[in-house]
Protein backbone atom coordinates (compact mmCIF):
# COMPACT_ATOMS: atom_id res chain seq x y z
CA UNK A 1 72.85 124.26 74.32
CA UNK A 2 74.36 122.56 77.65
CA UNK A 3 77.57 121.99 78.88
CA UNK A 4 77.46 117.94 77.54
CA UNK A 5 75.60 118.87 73.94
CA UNK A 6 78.14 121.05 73.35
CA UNK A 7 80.80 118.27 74.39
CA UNK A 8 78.74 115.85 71.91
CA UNK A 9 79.03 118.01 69.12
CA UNK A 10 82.91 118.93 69.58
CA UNK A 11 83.67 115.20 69.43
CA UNK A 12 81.28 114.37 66.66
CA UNK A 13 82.39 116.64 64.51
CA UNK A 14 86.46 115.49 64.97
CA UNK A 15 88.02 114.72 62.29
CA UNK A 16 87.87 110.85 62.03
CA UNK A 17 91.04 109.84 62.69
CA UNK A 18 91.37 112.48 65.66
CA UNK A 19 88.08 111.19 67.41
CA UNK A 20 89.80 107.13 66.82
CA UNK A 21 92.79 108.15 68.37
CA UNK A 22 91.04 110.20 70.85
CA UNK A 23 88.89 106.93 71.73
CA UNK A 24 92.01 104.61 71.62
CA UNK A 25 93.90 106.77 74.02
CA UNK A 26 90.93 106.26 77.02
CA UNK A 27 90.35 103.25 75.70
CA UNK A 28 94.45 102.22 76.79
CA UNK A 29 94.17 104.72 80.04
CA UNK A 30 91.33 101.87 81.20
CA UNK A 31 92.90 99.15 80.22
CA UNK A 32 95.59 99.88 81.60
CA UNK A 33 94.28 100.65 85.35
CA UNK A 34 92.27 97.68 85.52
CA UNK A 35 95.10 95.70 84.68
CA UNK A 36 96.67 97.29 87.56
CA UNK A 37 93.45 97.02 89.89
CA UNK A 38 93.70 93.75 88.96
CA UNK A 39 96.90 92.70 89.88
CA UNK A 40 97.17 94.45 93.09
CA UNK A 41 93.90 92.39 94.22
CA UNK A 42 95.74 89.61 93.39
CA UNK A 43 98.31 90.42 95.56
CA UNK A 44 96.28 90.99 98.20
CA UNK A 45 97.02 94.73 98.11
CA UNK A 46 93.06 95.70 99.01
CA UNK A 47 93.71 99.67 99.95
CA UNK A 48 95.64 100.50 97.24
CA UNK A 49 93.32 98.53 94.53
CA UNK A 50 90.61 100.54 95.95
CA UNK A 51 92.28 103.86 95.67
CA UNK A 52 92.11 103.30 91.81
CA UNK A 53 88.64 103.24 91.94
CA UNK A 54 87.72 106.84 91.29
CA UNK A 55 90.52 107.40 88.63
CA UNK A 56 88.83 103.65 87.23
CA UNK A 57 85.50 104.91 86.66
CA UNK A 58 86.41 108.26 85.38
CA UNK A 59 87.95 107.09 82.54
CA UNK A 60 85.16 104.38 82.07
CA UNK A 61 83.01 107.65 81.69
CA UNK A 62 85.64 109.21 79.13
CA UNK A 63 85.86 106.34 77.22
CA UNK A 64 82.08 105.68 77.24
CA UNK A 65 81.24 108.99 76.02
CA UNK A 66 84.22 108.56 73.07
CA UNK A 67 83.05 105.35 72.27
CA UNK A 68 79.13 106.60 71.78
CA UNK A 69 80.59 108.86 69.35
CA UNK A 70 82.56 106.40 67.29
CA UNK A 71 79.13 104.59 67.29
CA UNK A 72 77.06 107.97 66.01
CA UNK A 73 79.71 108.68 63.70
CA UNK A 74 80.27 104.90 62.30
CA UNK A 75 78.79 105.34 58.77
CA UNK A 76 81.78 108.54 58.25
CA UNK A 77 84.34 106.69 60.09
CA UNK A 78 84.09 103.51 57.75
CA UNK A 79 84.43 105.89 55.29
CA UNK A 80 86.99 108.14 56.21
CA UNK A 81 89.37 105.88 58.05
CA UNK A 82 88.69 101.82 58.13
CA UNK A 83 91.47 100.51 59.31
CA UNK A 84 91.83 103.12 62.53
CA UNK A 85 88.16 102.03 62.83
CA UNK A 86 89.24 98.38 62.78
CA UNK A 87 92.09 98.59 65.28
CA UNK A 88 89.78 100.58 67.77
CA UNK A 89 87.49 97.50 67.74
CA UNK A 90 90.22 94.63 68.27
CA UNK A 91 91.32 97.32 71.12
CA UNK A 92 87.72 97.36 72.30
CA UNK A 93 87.46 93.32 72.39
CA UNK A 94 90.84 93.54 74.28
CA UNK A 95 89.02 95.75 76.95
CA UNK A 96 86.08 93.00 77.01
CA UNK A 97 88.50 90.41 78.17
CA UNK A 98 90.31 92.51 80.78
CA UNK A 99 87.23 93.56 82.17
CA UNK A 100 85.82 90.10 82.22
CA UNK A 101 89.06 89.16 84.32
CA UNK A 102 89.19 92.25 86.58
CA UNK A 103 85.24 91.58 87.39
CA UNK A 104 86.00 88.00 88.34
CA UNK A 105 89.17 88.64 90.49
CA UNK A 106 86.97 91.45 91.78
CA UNK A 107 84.42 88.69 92.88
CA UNK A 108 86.70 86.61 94.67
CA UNK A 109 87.93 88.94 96.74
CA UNK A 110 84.64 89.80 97.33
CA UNK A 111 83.52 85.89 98.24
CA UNK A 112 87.24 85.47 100.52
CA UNK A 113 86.17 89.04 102.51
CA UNK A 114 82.87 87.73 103.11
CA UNK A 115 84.08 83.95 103.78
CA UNK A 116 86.62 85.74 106.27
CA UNK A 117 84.09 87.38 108.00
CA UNK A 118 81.86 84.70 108.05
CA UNK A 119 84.24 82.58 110.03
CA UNK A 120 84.95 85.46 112.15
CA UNK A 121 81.62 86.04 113.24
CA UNK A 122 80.74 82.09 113.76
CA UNK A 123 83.88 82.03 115.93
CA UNK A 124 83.09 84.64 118.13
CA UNK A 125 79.68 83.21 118.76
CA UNK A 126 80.91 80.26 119.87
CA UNK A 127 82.00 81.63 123.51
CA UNK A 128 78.01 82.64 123.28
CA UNK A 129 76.80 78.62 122.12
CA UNK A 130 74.65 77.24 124.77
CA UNK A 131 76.80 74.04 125.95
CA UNK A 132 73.91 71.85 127.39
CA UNK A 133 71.63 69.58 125.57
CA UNK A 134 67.81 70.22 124.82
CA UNK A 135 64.95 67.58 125.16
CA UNK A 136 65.92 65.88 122.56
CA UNK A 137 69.33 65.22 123.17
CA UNK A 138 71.07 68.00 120.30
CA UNK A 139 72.45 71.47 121.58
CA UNK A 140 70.72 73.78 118.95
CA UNK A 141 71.33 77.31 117.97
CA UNK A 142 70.54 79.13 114.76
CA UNK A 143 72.94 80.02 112.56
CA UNK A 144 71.89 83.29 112.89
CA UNK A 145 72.25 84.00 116.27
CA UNK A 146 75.26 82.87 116.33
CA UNK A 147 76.93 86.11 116.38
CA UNK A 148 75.37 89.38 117.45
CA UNK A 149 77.83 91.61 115.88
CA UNK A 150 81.14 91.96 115.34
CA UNK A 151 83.60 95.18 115.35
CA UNK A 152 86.05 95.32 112.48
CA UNK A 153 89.24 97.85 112.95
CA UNK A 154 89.49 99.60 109.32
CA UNK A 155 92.22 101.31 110.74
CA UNK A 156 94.97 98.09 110.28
């Protein structure tokens, strides 16, 4: 048997309320950084939001592979212990709505980067803009041509 089948196993055969808390406890651990991703985009605090992101998806992987037990082992756990069953799914919707909000503060930090370097690049082209008027009277350039590159020091 692998390395992971033998993982599987170990957790499915938890006792119920062990595996719950077991689930709840990664569960919270994720919660809790993407609350914290999410506030230090936010802020505006880009570097150290994205130094969460390996510690982030790891325990989005341990909670993932808790939570596919809890959903092999459903039919025991209703039976064994309902209301730690309960509470891990009011946890889980909790999780729903702070990924929800991390994914759309995530976006817009996404859209202002891009915006930013948009109006970057558009700027710099304009030294580049031809300043004289063609045939029909309109100084044309395409959009994009308007830049040929831009450097961008990661090092600030």
């Amino acid at each position: 048997m692998s390395a992971a089948a033998d993982r599987i196993a170990s957790l499915d055969s938890l006792p119920a309320e062990e595996l719950i808390q077991q689930a709840e406890t990664a569960l919270q651990a994720l919660v809790t950084i993407m609350n914290e991703e999410t506030t230090l985009l936010r802020a505006g605090r880009f570097r150290e939001a994205a130094g969460l992101t390996a510690q982030k998806t790891q325990l989005a992987q341990d909670y993932v592979v808790f939570a596919r037990s809890v959903q092999r082992q459903t039919e025991r756990l209703t039976g064994e212990a309902p209301a730690s069953l309960e509470r891990l799914h009011k946890n889980h919707d909790s999780l729903a709505t702070q990924m929800a909000e991390n994914l759309r503060v995530i976006a817009t930090a996404k859209t202002l980067a891009e915006d930013i370097l948009v109006d970057v690049a558009d700027t710099v082209g304009q030294k580049d803009r031809t300043r004289t008027y063609d045939r029909n009277g309109e100084v044309k350039l395409p959009r994009a041509a308007s830049a040929r590159g831009i450097a961008i020091n990661r090092a600030l």
